[in-house]
C-alpha atoms as a PDB file:
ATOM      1  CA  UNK A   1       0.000   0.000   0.000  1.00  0.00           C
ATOM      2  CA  UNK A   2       1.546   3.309  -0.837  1.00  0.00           C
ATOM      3  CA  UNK A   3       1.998   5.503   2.168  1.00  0.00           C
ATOM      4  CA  UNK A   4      -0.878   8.645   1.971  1.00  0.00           C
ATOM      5  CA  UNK A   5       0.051  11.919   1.797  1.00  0.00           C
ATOM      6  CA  UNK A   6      -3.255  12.419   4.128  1.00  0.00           C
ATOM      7  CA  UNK A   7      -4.481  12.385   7.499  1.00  0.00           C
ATOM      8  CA  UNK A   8      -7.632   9.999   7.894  1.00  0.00           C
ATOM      9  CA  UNK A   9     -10.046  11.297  11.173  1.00  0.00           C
ATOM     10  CA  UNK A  10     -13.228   9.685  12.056  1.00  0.00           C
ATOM     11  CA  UNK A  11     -16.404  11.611  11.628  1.00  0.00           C
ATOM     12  CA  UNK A  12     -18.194  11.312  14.963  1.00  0.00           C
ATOM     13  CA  UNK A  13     -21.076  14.119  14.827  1.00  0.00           C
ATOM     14  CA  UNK A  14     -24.521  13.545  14.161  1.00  0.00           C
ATOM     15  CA  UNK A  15     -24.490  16.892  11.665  1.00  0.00           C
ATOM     16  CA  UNK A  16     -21.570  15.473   9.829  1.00  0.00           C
ATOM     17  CA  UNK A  17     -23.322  12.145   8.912  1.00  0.00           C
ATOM     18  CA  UNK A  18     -26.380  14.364   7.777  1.00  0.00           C
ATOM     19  CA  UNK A  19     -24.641  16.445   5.748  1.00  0.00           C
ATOM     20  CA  UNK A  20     -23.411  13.231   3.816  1.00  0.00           C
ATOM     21  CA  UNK A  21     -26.847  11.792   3.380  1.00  0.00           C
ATOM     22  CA  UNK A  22     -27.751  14.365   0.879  1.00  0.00           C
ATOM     23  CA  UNK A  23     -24.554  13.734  -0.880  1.00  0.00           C
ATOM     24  CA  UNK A  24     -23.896  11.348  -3.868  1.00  0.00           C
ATOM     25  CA  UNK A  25     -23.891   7.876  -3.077  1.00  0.00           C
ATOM     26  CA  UNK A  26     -22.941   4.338  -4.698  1.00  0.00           C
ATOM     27  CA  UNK A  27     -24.344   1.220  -3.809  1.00  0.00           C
ATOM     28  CA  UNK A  28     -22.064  -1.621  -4.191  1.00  0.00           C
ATOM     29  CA  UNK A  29     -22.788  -5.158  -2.752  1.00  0.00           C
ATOM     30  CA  UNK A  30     -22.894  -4.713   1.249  1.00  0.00           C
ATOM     31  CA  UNK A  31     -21.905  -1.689   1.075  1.00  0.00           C
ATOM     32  CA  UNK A  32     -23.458   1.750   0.790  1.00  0.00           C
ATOM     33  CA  UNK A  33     -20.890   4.831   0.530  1.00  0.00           C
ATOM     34  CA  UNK A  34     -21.895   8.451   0.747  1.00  0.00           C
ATOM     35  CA  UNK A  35     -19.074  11.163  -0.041  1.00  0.00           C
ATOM     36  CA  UNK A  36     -19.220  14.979   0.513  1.00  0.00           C
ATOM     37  CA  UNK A  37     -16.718  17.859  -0.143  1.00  0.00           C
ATOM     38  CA  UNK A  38     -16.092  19.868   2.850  1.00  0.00           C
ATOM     39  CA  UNK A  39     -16.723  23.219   2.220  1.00  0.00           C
ATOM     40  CA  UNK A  40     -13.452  25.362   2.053  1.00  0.00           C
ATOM     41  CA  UNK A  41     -13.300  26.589   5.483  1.00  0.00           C
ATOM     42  CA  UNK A  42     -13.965  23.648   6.802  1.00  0.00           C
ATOM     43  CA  UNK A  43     -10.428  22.547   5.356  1.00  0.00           C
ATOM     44  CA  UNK A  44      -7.754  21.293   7.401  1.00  0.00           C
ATOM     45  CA  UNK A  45      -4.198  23.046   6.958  1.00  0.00           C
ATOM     46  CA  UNK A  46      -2.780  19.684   6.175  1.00  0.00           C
ATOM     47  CA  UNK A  47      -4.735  17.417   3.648  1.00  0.00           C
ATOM     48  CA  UNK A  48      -7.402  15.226   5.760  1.00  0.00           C
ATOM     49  CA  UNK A  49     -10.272  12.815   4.506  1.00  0.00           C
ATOM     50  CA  UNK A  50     -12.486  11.649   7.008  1.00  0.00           C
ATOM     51  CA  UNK A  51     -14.698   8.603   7.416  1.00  0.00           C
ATOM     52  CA  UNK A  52     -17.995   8.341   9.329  1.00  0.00           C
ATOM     53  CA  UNK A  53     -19.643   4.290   9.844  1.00  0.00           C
ATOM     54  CA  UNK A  54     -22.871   3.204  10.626  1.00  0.00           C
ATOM     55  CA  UNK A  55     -25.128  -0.294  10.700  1.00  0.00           C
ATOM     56  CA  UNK A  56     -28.629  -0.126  11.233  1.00  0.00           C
ATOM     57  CA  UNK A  57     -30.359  -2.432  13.328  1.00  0.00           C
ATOM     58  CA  UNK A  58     -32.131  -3.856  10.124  1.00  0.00           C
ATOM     59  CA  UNK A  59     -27.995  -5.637  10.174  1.00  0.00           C
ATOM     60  CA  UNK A  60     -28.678  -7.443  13.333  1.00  0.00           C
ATOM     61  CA  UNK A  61     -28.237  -7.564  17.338  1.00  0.00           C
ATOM     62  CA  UNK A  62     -25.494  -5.073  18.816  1.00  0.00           C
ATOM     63  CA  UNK A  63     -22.762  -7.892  18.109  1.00  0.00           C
ATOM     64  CA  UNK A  64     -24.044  -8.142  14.858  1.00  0.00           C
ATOM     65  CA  UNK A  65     -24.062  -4.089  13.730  1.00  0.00           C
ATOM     66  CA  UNK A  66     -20.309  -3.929  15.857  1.00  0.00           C
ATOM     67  CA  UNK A  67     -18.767  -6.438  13.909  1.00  0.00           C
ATOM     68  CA  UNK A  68     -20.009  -5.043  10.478  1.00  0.00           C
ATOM     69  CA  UNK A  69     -18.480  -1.654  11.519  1.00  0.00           C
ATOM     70  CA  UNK A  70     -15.539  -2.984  12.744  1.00  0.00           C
ATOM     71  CA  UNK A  71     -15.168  -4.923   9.117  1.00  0.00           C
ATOM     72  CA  UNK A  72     -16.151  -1.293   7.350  1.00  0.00           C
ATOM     73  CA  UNK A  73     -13.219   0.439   9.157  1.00  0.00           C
ATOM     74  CA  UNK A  74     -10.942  -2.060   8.725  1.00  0.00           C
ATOM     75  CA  UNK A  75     -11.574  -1.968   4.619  1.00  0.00           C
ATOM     76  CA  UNK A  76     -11.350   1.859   4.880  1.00  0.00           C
ATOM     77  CA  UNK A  77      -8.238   2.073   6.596  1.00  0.00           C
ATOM     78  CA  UNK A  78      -6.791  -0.344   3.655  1.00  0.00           C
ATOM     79  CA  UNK A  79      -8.550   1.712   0.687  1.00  0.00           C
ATOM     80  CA  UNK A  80      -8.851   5.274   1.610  1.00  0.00           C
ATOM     81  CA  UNK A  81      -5.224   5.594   1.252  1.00  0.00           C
ATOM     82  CA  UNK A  82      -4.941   5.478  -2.651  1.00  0.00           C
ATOM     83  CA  UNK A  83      -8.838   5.672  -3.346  1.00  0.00           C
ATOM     84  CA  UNK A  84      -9.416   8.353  -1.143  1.00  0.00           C
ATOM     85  CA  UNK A  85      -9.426  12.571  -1.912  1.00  0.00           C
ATOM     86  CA  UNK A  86      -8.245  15.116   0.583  1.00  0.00           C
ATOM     87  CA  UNK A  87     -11.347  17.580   1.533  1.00  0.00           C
ATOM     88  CA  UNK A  88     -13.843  14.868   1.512  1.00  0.00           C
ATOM     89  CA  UNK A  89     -15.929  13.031   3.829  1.00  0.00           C
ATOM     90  CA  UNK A  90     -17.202   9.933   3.363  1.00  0.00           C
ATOM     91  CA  UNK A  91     -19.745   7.678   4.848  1.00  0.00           C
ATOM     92  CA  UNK A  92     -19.643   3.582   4.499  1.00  0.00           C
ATOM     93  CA  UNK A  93     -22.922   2.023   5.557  1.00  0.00           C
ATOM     94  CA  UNK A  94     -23.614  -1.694   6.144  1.00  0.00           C
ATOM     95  CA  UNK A  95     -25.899  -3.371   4.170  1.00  0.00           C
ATOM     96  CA  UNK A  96     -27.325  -7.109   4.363  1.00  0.00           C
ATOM     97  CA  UNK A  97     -24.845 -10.083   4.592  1.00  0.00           C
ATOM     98  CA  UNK A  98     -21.906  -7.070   5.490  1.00  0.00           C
ATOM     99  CA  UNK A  99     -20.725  -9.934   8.309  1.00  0.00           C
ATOM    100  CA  UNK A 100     -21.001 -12.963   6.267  1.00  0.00           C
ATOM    101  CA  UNK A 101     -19.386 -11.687   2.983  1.00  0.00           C
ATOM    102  CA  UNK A 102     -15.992 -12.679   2.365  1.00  0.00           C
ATOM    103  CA  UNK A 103     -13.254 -10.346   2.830  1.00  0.00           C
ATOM    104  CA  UNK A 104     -11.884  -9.687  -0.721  1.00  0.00           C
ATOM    105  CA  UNK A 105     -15.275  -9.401  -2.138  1.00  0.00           C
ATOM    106  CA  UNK A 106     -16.447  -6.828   0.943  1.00  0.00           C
ATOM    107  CA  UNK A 107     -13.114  -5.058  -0.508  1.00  0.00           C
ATOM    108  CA  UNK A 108     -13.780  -5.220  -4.039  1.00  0.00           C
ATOM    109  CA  UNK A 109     -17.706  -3.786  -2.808  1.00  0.00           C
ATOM    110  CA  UNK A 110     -16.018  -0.926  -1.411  1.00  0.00           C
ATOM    111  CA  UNK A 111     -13.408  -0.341  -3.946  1.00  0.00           C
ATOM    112  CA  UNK A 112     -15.894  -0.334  -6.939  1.00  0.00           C
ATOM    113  CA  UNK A 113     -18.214   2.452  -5.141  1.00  0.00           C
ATOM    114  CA  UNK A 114     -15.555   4.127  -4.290  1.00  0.00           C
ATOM    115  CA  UNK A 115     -13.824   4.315  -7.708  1.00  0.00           C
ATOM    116  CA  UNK A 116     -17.956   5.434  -9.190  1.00  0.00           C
ATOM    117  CA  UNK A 117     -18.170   8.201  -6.821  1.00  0.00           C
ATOM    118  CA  UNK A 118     -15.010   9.669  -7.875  1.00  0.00           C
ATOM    119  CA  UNK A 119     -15.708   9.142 -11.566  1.00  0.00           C
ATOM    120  CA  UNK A 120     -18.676  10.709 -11.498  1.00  0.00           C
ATOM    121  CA  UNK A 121     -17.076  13.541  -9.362  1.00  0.00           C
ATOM    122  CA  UNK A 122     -15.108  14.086 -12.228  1.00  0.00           C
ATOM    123  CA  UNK A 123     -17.413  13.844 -14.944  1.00  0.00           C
ATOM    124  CA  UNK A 124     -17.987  16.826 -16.598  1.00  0.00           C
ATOM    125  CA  UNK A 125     -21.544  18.655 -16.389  1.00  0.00           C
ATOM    126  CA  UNK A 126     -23.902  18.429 -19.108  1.00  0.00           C
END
């Protein structure tokens, strides 16, 4: 994994996770991610992306919803490095069988939405 030239912070406010709900989104497998640009003076001085995660209880039990996050932030702190942009936020959201998928395909879920979002990011405007 190349080393990033980013900080990665955890988004831990309620308005944060809002604010990335009316964002674009990608669906990919069992995985839902949002992503948001900060605004400007929200900017860090040095480059930072942050990362919000959430499982509703439509997942499961408390064990259930924790060990679908814990799998979310684990594949985040592997792919935000390279697939991540500095001045975003983005939010990875369990979906159904999040716990019983196998590793490189949870990966691959979260790779491919996260490669979409920042296609269509750069898509031009018609």
């Amino acid at each position: 994994m190349s080393d990033a030239a980013f900080r990665i912070e955890r988004l831990k406010k309620r308005p944060d996770f809002l604010a990335c709900a009316r964002a674009p989104a990608c669906a990919r497998g069992a995985v839902l991610v949002q992503e948001r640009r900060r605004d400007p003076d929200q900017q860090a001085a040095p480059p930072l992306v942050r990362a919000g995660f959430t499982a509703t209880k439509r997942i499961g039990g408390a064990v259930e919803r924790n060990r679908a996050k814990r799998r979310l932030r684990e594949a985040a702190r592997l792919l935000l490095p390279e697939l991540g942009s500095p001045g975003f936020d983005y939010v990875f959201i369990a979906r159904g069988g999040v716990t019983t998928r196998p590793w490189p395909r949870l990966l691959d879920d979260m790779k491919s939405a996260l490669i979409r979002l920042a296609a269509d990011r750069d898509r031009p405007a018609t």
